[in-house]
N, C-alpha and C. Protein backbone atom coordinates (compact mmCIF):
# COMPACT_ATOMS: atom_id res chain seq x y z
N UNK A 1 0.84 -1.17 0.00
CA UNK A 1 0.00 0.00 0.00
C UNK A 1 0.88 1.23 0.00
N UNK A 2 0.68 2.51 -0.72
CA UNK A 2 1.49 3.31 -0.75
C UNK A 2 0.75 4.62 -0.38
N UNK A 3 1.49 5.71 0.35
CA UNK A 3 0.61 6.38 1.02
C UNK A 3 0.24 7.67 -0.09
N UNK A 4 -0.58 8.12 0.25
CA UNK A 4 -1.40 9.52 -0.80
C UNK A 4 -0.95 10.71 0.24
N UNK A 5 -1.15 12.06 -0.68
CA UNK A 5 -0.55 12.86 -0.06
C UNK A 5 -1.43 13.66 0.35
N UNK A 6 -1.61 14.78 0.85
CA UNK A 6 -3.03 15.16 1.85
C UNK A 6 -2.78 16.52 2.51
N UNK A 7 -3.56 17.71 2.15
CA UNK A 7 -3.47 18.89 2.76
C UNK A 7 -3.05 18.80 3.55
N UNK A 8 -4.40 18.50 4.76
CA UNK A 8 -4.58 18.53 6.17
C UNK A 8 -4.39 17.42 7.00
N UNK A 9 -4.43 17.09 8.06
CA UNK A 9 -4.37 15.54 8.73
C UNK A 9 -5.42 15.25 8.95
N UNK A 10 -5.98 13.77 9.01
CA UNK A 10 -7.53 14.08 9.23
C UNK A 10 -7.75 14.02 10.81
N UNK A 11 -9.03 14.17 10.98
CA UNK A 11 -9.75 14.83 12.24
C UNK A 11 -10.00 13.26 12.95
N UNK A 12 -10.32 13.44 13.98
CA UNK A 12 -10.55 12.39 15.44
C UNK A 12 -9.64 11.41 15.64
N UNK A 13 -10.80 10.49 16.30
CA UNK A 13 -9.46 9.48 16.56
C UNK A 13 -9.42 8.42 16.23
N UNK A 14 -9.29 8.34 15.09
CA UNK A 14 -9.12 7.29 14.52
C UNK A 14 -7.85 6.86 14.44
N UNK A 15 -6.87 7.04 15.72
CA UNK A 15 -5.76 6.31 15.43
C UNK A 15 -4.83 6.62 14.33
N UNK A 16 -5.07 7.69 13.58
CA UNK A 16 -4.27 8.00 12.45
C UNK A 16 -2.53 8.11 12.86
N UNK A 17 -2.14 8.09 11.87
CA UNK A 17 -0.35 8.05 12.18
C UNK A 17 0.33 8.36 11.06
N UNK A 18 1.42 9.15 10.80
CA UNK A 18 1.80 10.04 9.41
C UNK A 18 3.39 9.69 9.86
N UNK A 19 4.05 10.08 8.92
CA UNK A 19 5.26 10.52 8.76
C UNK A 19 5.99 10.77 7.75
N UNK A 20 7.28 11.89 8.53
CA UNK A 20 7.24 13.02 6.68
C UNK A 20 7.64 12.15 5.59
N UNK A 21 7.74 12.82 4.36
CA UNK A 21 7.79 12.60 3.24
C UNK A 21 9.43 12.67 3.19
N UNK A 22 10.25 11.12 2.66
CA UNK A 22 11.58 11.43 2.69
C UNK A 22 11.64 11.27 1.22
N UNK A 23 12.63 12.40 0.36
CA UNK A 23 12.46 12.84 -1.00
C UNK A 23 13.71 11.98 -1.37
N UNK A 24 13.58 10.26 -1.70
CA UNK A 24 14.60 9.95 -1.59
C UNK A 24 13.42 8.63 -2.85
N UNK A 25 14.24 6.91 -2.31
CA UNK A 25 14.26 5.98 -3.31
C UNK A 25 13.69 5.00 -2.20
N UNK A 26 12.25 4.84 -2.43
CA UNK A 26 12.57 3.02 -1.50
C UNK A 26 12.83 2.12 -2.16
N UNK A 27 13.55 1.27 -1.16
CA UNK A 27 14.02 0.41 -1.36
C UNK A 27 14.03 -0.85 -0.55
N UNK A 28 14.24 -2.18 -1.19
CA UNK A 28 14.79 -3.44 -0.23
C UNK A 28 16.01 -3.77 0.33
N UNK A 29 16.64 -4.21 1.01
CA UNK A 29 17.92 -4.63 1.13
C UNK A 29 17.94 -5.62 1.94
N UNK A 30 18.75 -6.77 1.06
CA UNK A 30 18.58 -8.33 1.50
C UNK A 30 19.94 -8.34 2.17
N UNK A 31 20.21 -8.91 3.51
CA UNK A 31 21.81 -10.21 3.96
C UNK A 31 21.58 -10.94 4.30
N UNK A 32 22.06 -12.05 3.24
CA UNK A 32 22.20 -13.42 3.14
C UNK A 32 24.07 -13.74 3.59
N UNK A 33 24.93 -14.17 4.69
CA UNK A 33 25.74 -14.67 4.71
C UNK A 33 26.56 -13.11 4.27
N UNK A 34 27.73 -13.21 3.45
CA UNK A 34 28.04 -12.07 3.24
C UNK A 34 27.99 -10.89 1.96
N UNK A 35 26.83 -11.93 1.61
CA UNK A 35 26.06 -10.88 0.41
C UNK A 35 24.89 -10.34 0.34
N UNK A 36 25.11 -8.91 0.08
CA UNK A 36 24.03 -7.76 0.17
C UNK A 36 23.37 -7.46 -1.33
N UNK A 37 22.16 -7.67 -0.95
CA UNK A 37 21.67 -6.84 -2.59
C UNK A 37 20.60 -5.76 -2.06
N UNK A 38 20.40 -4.39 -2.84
CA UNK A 38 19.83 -3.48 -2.39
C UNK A 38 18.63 -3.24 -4.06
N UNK A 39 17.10 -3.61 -3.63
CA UNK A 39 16.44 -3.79 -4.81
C UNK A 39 15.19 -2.70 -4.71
N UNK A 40 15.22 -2.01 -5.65
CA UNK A 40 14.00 -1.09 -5.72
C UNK A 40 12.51 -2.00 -5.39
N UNK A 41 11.21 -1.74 -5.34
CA UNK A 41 10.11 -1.94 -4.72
C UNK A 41 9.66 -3.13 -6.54
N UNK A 42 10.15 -2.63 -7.41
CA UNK A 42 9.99 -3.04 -8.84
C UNK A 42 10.92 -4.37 -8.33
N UNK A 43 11.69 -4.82 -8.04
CA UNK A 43 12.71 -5.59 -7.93
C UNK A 43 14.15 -5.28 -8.77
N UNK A 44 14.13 -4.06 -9.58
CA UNK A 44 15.46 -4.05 -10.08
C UNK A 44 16.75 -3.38 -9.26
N UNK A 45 18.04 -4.07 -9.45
CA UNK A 45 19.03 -4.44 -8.60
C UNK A 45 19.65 -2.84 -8.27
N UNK A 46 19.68 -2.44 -7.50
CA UNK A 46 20.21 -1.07 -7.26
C UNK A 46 21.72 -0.98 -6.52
N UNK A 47 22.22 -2.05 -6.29
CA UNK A 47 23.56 -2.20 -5.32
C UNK A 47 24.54 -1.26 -6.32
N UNK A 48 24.75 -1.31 -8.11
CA UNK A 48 25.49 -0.67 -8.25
C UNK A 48 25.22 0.91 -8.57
N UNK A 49 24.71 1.09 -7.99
CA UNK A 49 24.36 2.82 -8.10
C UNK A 49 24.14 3.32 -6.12
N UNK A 50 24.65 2.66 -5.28
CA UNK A 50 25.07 2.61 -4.55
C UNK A 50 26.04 1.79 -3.39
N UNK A 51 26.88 1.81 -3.94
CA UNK A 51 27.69 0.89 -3.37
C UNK A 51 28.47 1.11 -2.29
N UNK A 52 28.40 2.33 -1.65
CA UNK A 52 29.47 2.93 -0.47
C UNK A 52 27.58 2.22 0.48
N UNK A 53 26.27 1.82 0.31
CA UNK A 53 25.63 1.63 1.38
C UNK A 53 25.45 -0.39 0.96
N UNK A 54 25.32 -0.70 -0.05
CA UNK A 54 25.76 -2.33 0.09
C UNK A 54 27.08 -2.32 0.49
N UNK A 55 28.02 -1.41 1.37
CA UNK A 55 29.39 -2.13 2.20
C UNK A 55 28.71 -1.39 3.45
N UNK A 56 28.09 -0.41 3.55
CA UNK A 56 27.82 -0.21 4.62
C UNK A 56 27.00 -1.23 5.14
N UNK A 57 26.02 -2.03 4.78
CA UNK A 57 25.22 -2.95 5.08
C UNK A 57 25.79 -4.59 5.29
N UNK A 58 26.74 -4.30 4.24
CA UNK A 58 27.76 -5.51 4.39
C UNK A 58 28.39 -5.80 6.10
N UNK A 59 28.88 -4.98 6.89
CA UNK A 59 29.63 -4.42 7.98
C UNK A 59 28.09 -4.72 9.33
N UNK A 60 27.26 -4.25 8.91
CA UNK A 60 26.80 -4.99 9.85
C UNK A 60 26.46 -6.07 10.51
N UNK A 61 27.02 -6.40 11.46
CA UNK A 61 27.01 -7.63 12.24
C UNK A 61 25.61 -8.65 12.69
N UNK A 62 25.34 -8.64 11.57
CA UNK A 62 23.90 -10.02 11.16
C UNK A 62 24.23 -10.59 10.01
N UNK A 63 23.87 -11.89 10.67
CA UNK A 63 23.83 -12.99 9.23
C UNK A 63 23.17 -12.74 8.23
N UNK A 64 21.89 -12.39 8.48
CA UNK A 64 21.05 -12.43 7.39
C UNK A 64 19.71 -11.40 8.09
N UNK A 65 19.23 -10.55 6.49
CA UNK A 65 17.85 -10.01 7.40
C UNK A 65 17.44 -8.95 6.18
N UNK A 66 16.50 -8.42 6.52
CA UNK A 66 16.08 -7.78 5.35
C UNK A 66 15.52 -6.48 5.98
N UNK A 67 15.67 -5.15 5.41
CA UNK A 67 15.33 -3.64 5.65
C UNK A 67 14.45 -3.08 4.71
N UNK A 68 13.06 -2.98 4.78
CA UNK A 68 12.56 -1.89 4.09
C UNK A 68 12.88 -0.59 4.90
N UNK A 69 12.84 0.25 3.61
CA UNK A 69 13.11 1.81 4.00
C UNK A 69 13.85 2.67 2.79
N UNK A 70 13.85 3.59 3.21
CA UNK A 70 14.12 4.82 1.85
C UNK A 70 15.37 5.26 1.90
N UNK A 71 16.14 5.34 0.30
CA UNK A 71 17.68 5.98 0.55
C UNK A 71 17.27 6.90 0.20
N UNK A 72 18.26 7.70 0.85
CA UNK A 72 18.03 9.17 0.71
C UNK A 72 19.89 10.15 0.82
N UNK A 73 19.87 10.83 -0.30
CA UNK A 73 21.22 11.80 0.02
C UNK A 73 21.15 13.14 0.30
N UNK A 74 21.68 13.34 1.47
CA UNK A 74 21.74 14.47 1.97
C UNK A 74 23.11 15.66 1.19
N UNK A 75 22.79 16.60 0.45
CA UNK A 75 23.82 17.45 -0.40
C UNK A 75 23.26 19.07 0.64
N UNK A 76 24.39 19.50 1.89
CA UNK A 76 24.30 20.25 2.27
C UNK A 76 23.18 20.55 3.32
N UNK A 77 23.00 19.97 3.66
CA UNK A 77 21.30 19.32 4.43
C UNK A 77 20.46 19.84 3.95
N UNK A 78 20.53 19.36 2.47
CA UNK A 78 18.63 19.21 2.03
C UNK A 78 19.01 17.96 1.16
N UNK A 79 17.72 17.00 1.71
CA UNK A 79 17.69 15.98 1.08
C UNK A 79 17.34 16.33 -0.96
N UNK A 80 17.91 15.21 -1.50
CA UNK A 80 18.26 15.24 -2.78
C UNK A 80 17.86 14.34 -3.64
N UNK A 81 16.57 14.55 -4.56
CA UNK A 81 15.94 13.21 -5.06
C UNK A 81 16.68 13.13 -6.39
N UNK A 82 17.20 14.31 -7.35
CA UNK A 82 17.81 14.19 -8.28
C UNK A 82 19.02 13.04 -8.13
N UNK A 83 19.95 13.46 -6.79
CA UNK A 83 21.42 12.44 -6.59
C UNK A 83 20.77 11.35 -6.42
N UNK A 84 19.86 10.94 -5.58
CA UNK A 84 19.70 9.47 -5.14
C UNK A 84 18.80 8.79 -6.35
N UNK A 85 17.87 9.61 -7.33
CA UNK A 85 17.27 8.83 -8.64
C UNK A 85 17.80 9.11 -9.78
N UNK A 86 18.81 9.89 -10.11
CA UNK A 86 19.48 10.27 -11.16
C UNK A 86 19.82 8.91 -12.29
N UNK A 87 21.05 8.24 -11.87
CA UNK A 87 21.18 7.12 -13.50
C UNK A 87 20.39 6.02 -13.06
N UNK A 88 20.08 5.69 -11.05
CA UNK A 88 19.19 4.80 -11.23
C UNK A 88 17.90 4.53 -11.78
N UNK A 89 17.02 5.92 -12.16
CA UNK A 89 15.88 5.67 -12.66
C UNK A 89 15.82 5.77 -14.12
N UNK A 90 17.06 6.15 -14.61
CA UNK A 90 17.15 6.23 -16.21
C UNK A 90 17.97 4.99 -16.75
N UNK A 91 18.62 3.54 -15.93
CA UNK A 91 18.83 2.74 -16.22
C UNK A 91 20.94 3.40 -17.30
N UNK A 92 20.98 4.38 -16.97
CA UNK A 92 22.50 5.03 -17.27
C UNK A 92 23.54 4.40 -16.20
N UNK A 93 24.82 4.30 -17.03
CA UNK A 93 25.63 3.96 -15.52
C UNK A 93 25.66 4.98 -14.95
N UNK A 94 26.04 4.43 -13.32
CA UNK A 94 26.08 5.55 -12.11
C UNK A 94 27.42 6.54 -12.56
N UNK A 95 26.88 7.88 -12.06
CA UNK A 95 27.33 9.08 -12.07
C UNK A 95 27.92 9.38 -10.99
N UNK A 96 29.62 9.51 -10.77
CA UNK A 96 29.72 9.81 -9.20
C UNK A 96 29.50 10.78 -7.95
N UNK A 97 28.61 11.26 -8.54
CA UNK A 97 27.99 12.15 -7.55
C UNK A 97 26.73 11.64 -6.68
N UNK A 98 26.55 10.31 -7.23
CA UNK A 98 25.03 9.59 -6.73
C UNK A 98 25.69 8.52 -6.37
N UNK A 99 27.24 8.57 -6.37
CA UNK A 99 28.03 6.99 -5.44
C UNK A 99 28.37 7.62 -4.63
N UNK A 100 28.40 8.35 -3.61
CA UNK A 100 28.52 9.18 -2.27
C UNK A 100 30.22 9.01 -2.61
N UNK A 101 29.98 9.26 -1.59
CA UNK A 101 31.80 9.50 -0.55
C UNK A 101 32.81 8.96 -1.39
N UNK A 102 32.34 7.21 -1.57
CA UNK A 102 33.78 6.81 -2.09
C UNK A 102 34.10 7.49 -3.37
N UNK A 103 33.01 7.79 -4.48
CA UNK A 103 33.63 8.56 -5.55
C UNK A 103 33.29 9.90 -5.72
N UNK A 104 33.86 10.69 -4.44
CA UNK A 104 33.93 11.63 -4.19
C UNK A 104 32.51 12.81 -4.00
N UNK A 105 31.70 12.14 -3.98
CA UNK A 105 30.03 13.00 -4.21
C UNK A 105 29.51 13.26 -2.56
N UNK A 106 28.26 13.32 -2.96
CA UNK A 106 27.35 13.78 -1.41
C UNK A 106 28.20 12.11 -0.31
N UNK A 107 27.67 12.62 0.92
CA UNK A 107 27.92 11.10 1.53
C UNK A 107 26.34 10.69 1.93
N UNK A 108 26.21 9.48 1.86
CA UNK A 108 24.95 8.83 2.25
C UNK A 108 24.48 9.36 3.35
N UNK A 109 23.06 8.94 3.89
CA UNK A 109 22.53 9.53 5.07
C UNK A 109 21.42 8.15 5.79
């Protein structure tokens, strides 16, 4: 289910629950043993258009497990949907400004 976007919040109590809008990419990210794959919601493979966060994910100390949630690059603190969807959504090789740190661009967040 994917959420809709909405003036106002709605009224009573119905238990409602929000949270902001991160201007970024969701994504999956699988560890199996010591391999990471990081897959858009479509299933296509996104590890090489970020690869400074499949080693960051690599490094964490679990066998195996899986993360939904949104990448997102922070360029100067404002988040950045151009860096983080740039050659991944046009299927171009990665541009190093959207491989963070290691090739010299924004750093991940």
């Amino acid at each position: 289910m994917e959420a809709r976007a909405a003036e106002v919040l709605p009224d009573g109590d119905g238990g409602w629950q929000y949270e902001p809008k991160w201007d970024g990419f969701r994504c999956l990210a699988f560890k199996s043993g010591a391999a990471v794959e990081i897959k858009a919601k479509s299933g296509k493979p996104l590890g090489r258009y970020f690869p400074e966060m499949v080693a960051l994910l690599t490094s964490i100390p679990a066998d195996r497990f899986v993360v939904d949630g949104e990448l997102v690059i922070d360029i100067d603190g404002i988040l950045s949907f151009d860096a983080t969807a740039g050659p991944a959504s046009s299927g171009r090789q990665p541009h190093p400004q959207t491989l963070g740190r290691d090739a010299g661009g924004p750093d991940p967040v």
